[in-house]
C-alpha atoms as a PDB file:
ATOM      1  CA  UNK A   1      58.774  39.504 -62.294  1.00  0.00           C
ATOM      2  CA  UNK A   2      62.479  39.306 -62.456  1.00  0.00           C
ATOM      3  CA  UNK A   3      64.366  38.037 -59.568  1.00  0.00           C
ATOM      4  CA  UNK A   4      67.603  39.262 -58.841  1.00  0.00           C
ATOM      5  CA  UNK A   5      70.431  37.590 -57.039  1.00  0.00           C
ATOM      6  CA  UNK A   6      72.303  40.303 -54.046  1.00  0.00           C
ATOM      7  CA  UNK A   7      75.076  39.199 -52.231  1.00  0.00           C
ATOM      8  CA  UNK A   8      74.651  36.939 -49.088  1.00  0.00           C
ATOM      9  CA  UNK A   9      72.072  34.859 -50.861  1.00  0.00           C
ATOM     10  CA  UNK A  10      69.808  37.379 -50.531  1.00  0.00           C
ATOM     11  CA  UNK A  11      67.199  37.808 -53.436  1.00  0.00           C
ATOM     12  CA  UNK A  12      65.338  40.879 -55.022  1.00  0.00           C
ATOM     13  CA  UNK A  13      62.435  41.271 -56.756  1.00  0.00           C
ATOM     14  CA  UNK A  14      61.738  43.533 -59.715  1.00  0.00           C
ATOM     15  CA  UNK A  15      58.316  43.943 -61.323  1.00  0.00           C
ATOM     16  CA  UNK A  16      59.627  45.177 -65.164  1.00  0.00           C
ATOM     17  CA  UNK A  17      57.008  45.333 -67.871  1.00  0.00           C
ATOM     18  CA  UNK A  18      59.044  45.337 -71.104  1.00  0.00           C
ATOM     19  CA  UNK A  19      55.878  46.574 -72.797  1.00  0.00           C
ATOM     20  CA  UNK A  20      55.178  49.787 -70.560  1.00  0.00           C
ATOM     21  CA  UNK A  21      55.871  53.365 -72.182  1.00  0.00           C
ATOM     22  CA  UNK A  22      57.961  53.802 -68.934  1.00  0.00           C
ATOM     23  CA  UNK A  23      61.625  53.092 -69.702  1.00  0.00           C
ATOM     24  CA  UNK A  24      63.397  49.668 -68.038  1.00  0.00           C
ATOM     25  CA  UNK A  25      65.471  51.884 -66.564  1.00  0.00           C
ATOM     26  CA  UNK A  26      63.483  54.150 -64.679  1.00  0.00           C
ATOM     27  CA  UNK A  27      61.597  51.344 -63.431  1.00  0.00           C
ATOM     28  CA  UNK A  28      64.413  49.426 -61.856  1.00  0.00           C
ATOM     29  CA  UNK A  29      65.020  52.481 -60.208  1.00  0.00           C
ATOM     30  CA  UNK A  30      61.705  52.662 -58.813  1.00  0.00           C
ATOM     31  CA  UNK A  31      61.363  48.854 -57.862  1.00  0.00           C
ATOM     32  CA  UNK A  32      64.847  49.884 -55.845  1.00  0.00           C
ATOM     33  CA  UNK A  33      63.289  52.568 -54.356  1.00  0.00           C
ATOM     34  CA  UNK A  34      59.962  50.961 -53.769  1.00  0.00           C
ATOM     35  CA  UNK A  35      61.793  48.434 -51.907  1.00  0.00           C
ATOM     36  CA  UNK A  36      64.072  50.360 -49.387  1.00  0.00           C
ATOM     37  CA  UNK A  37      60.478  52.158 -48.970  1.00  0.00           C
ATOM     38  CA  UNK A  38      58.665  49.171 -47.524  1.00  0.00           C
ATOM     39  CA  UNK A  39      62.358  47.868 -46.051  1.00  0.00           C
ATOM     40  CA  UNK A  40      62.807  44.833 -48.007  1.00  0.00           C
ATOM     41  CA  UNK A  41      66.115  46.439 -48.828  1.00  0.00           C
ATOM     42  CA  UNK A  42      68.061  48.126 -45.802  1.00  0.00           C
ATOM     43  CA  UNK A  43      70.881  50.449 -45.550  1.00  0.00           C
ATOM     44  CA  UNK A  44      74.276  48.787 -46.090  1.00  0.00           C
ATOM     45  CA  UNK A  45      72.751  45.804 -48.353  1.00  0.00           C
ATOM     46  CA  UNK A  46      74.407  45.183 -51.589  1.00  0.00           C
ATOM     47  CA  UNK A  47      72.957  45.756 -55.186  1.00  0.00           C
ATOM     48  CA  UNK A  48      74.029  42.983 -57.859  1.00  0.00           C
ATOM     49  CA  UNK A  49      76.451  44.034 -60.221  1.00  0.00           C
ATOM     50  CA  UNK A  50      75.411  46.343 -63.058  1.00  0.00           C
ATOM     51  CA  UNK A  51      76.399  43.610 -65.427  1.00  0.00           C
ATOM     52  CA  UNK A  52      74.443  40.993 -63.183  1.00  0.00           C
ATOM     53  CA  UNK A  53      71.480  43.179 -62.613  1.00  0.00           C
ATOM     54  CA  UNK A  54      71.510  43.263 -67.034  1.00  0.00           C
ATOM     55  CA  UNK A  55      71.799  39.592 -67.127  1.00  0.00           C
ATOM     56  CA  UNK A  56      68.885  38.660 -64.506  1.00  0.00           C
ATOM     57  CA  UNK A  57      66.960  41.025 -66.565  1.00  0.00           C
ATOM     58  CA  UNK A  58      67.773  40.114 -69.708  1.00  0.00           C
ATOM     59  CA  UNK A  59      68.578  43.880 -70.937  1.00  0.00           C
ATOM     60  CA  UNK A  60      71.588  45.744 -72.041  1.00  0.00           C
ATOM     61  CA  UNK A  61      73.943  46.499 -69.250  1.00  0.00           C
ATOM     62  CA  UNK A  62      73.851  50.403 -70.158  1.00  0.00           C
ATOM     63  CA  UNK A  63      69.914  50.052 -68.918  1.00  0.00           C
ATOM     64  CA  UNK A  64      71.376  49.170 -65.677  1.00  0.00           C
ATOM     65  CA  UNK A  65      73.968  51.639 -65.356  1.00  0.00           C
ATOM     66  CA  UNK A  66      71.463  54.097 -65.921  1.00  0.00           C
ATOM     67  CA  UNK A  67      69.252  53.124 -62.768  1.00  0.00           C
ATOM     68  CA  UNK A  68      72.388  53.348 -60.780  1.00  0.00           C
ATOM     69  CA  UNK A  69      73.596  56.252 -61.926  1.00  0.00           C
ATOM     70  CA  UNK A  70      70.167  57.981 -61.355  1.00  0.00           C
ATOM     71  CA  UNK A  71      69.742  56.267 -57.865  1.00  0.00           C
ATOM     72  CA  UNK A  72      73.458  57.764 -56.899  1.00  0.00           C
ATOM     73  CA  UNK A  73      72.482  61.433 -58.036  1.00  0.00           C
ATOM     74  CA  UNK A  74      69.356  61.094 -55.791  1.00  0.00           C
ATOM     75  CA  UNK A  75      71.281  59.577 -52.719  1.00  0.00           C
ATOM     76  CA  UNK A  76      69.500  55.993 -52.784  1.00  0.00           C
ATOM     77  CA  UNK A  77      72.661  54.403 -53.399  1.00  0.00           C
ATOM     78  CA  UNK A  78      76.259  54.367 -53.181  1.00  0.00           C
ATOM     79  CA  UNK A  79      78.776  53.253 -55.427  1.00  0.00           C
ATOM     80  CA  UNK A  80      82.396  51.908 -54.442  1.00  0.00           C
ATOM     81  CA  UNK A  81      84.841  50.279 -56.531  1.00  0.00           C
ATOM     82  CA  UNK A  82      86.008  47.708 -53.904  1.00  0.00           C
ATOM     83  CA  UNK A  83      82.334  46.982 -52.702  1.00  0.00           C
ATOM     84  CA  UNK A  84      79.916  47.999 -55.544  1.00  0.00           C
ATOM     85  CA  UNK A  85      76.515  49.487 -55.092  1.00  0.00           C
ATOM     86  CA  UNK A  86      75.245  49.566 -51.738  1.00  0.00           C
ATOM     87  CA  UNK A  87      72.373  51.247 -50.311  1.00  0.00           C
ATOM     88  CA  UNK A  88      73.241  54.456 -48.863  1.00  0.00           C
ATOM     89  CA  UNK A  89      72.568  54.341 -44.786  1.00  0.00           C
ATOM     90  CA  UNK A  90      72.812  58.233 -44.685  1.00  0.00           C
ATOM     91  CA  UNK A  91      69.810  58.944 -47.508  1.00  0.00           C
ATOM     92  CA  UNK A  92      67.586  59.184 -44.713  1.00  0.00           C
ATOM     93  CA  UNK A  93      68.488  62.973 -44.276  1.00  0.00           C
ATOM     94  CA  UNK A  94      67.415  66.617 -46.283  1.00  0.00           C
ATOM     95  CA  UNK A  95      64.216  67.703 -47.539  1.00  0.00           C
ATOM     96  CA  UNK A  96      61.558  65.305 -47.777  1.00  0.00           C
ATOM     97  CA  UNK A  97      59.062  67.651 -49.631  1.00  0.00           C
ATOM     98  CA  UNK A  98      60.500  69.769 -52.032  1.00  0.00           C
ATOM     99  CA  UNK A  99      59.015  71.830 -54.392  1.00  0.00           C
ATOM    100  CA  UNK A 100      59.579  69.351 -57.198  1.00  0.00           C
ATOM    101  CA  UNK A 101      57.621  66.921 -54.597  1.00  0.00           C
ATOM    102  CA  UNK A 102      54.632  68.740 -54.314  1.00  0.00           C
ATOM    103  CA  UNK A 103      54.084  69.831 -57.800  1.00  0.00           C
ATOM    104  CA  UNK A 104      54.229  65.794 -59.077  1.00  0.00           C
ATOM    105  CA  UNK A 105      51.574  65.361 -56.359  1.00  0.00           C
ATOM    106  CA  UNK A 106      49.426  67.992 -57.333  1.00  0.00           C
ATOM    107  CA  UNK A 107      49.430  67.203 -60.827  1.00  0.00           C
ATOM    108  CA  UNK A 108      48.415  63.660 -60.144  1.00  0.00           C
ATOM    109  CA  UNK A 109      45.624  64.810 -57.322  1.00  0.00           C
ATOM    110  CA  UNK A 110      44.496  67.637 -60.775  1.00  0.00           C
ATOM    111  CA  UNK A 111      44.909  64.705 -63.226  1.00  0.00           C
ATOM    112  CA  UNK A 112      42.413  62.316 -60.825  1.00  0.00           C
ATOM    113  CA  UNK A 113      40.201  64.467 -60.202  1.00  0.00           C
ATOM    114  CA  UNK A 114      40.056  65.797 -64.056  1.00  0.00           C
ATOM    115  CA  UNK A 115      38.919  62.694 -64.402  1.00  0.00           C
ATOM    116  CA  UNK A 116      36.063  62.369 -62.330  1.00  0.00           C
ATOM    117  CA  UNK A 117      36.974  61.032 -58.654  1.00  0.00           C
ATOM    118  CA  UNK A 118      35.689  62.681 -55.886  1.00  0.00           C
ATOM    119  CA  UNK A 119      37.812  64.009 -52.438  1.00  0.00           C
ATOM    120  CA  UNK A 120      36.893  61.311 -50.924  1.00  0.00           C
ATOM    121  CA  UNK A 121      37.783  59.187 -53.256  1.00  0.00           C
ATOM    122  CA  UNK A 122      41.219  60.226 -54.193  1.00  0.00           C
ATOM    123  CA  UNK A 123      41.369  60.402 -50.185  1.00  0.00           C
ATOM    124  CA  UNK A 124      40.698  56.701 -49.497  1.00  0.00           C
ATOM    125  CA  UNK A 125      42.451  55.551 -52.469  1.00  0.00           C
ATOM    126  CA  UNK A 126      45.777  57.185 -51.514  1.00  0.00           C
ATOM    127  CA  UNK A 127      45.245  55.973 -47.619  1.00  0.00           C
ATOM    128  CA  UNK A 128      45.438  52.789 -49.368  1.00  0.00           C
ATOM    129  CA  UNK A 129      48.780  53.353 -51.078  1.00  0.00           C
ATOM    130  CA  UNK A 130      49.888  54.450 -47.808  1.00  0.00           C
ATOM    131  CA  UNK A 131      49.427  51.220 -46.160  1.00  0.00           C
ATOM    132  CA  UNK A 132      51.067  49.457 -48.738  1.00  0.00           C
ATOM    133  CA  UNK A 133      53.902  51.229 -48.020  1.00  0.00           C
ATOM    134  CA  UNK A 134      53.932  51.008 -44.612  1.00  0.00           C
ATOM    135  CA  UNK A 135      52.873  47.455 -43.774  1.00  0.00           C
END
């Protein structure tokens, strides 16, 4: 766990395994949007620096640049010169299950029950996920 210092002594966590196949990158992004998910981060709070984000990290401030820049495209975030990253109060809005949506959950529903689990399973075990979500 790395812990990350935002502005107004606020704090954030980000669970980073440097061995995972998954790059650093795309899992800061996903920390960042676990945590607006479960509220933890709220519209209008500030993201460290890119550079400060690297050095709490301990990676290459391009790895950090790319989170941003991916968060950005997707709307997570916002990005001003005289106030840095912020999260984006107005991401709330537009499609919530797109096409691209849907097909990343079906292959993951195909892909569990490839390998064995039941409805009822994969059922209880995403009602799970849910509430760890939404606690």
């Amino acid at each position: 766990y790395y812990q990350c210092q935002l502005k107004k002594g606020k704090a954030m966590i980000l669970r980073i395994d440097m061995t995972s196949d998954t790059p650093i990158y795309q899992q800061i992004r996903n920390q960042i949007v676990f945590a607006v998910a479960k509220g933890d981060l709220k519209p209008g709070d500030d993201l460290p620096t890119v550079r400060q984000l690297a050095q709490d990290i301990g990676v290459n401030p391009m790895t950090g640049n790319k989170a941003y820049a991916l968060l950005k495209e997707e709307g997570v975030i916002i990005i001003d010169r005289r106030h840095g990253a912020q999260i984006n109060a107005e991401s709330k809005g537009g499609l919530v299950f797109t096409r691209d949506f849907d097909q990343r959950l079906k292959l993951l529903l195909a892909e569990a029950r490839m390998r064995g689990a039941s409805k009822r399973e994969i059922t209880t075990h995403i009602l799970s996920l849910i509430d760890s979500i939404f606690q």
